[in-house]
N, C-alpha and C. Protein backbone atom coordinates (compact mmCIF):
# COMPACT_ATOMS: atom_id res chain seq x y z
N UNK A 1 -4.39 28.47 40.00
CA UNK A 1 -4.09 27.57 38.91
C UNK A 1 -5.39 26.95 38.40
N UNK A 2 -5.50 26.78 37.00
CA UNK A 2 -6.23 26.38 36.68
C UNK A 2 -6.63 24.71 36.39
N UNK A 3 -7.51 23.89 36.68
CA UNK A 3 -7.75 22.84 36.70
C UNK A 3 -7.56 21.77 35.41
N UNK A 4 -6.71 20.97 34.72
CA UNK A 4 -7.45 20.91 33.19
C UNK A 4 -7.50 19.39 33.41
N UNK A 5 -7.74 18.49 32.98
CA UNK A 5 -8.57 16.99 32.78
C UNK A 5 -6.96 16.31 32.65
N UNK A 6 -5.93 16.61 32.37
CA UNK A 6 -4.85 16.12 32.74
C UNK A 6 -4.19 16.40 34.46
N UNK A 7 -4.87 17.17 34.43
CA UNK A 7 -3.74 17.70 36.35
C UNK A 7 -4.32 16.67 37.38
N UNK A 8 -5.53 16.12 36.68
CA UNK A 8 -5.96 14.48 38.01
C UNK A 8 -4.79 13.47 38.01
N UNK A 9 -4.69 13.18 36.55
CA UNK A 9 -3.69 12.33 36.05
C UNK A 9 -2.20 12.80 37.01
N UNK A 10 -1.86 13.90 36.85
CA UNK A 10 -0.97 14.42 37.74
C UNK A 10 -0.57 14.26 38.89
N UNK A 11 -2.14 13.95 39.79
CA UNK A 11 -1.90 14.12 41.00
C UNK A 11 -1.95 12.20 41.58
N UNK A 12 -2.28 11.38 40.50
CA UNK A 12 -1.94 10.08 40.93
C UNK A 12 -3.41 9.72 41.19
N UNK A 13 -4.58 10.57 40.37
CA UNK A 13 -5.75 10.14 40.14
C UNK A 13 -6.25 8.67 39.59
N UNK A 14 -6.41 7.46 40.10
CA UNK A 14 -7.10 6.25 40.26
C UNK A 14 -7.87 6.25 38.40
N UNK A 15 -9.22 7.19 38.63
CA UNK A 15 -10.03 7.57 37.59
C UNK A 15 -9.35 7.81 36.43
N UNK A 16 -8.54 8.69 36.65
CA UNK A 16 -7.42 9.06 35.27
C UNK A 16 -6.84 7.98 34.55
N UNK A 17 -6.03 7.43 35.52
CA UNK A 17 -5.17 6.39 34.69
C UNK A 17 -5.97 5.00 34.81
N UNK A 18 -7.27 4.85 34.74
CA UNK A 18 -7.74 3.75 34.35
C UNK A 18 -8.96 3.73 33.35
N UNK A 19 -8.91 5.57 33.00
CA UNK A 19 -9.37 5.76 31.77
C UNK A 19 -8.85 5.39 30.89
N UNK A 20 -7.46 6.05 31.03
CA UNK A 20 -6.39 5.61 30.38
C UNK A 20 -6.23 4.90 29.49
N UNK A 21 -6.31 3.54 30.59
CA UNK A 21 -6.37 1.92 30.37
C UNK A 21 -7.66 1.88 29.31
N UNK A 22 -8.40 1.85 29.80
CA UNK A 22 -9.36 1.30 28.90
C UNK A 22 -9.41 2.42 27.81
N UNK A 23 -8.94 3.61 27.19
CA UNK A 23 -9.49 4.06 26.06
C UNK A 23 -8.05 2.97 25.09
N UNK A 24 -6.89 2.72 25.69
CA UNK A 24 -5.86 1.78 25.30
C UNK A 24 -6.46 0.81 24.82
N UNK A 25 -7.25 -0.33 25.70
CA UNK A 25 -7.53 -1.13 25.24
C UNK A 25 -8.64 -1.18 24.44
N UNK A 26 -9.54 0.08 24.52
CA UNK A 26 -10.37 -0.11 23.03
C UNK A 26 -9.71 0.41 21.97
N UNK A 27 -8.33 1.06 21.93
CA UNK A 27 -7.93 0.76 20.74
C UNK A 27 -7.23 0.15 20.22
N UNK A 28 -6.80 -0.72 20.91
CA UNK A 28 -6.00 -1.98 20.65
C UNK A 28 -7.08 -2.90 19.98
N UNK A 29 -8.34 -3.00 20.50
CA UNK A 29 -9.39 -3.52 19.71
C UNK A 29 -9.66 -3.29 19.02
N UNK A 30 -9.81 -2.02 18.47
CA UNK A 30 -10.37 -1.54 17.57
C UNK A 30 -9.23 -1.80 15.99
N UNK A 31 -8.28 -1.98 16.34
CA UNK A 31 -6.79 -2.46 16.12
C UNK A 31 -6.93 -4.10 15.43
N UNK A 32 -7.02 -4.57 16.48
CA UNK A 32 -6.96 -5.98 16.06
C UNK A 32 -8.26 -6.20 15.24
N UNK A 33 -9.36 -5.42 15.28
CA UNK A 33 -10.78 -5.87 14.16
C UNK A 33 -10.06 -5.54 12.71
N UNK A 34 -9.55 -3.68 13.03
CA UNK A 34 -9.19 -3.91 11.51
C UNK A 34 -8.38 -4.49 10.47
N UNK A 35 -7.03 -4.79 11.32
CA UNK A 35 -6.52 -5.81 10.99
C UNK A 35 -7.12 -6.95 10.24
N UNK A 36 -7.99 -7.92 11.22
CA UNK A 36 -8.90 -8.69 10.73
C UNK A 36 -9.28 -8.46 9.65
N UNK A 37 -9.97 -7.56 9.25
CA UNK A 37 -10.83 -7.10 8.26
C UNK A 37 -10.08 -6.83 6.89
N UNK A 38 -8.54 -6.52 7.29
CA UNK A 38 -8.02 -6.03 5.87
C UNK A 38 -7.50 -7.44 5.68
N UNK A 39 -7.09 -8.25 6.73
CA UNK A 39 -6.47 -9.52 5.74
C UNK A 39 -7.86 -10.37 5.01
N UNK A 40 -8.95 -10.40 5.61
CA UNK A 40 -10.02 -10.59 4.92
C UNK A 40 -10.28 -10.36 3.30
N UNK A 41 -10.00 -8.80 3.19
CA UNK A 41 -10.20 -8.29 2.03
C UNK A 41 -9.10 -8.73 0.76
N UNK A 42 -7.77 -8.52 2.05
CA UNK A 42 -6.68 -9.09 1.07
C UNK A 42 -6.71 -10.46 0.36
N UNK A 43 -7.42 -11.31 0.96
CA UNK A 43 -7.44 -12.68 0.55
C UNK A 43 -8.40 -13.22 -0.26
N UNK A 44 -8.99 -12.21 -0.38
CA UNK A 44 -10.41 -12.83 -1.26
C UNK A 44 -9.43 -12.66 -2.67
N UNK A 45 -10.29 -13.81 -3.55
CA UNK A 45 -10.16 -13.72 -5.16
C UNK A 45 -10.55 -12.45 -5.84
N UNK A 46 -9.41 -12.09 -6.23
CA UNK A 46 -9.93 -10.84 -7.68
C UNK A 46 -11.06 -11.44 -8.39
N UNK A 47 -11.98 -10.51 -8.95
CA UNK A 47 -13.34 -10.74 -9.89
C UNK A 47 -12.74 -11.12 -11.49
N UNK A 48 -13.57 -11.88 -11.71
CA UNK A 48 -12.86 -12.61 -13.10
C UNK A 48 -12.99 -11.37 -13.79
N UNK A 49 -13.95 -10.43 -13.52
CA UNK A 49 -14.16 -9.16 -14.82
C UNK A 49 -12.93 -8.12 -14.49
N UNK A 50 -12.43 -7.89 -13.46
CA UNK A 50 -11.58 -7.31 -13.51
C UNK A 50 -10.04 -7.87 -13.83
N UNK A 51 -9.63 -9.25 -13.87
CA UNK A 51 -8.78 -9.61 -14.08
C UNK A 51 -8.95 -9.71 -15.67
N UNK A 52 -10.37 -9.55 -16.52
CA UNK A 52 -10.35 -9.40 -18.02
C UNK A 52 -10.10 -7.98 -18.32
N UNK A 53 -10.27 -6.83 -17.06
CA UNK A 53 -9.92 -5.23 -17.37
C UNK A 53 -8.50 -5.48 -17.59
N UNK A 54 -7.86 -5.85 -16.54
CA UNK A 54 -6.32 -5.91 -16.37
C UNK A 54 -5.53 -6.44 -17.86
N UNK A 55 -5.84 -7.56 -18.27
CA UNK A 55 -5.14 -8.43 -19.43
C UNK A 55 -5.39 -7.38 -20.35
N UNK A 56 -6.57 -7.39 -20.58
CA UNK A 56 -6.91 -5.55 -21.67
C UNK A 56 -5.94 -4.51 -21.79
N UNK A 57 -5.84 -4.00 -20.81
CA UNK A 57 -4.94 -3.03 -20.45
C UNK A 57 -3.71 -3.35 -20.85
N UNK A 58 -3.07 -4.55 -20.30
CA UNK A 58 -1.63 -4.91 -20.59
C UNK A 58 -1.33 -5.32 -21.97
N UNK A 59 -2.54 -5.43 -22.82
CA UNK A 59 -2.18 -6.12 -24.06
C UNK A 59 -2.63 -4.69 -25.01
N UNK A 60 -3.60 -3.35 -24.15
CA UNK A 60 -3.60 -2.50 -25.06
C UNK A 60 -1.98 -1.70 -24.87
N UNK A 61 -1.36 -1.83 -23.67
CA UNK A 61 0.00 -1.41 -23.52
C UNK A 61 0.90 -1.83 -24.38
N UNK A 62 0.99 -3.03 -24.34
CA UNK A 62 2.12 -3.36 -24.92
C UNK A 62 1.77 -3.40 -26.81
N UNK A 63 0.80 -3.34 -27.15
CA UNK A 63 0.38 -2.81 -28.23
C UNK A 63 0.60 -1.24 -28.71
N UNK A 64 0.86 -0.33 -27.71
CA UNK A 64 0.86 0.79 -27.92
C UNK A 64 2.57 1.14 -28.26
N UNK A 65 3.17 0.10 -27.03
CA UNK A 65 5.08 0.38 -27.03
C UNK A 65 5.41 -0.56 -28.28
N UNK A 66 4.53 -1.00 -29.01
CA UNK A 66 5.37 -1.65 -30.22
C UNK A 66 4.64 -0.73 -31.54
């Protein structure tokens, strides 16, 4: 039989399942940063120049449906 990097795990390998663990908990970290990071982004103020693209747009729209 051949050996493969899961059959430690198998046999109730220590090393295995506390790799395990920790590749878990770096991505649970890695998890909770981005999180962080998108409510960050979410919360910032729109740029006044793009909220003058937007009104543009909606007023060349509704200019176009009338």
């Amino acid at each position: 039989m051949i050996d493969s990097p899961d059959s430690s795990r198998a046999k109730g390998d220590p090393k295995g399942e506390a790799g395990l663990e920790e590749a878990r908990l770096r991505q649970q970290a890695i998890g909770v940063k981005l999180r962080h990071m998108f409510d960050e982004v979410v919360n910032e103020p729109v740029p006044d120049e793009f909220l003058d693209i937007l009104k543009r747009a909606d007023a060349k729209a509704s200019d176009d449906a009338a």
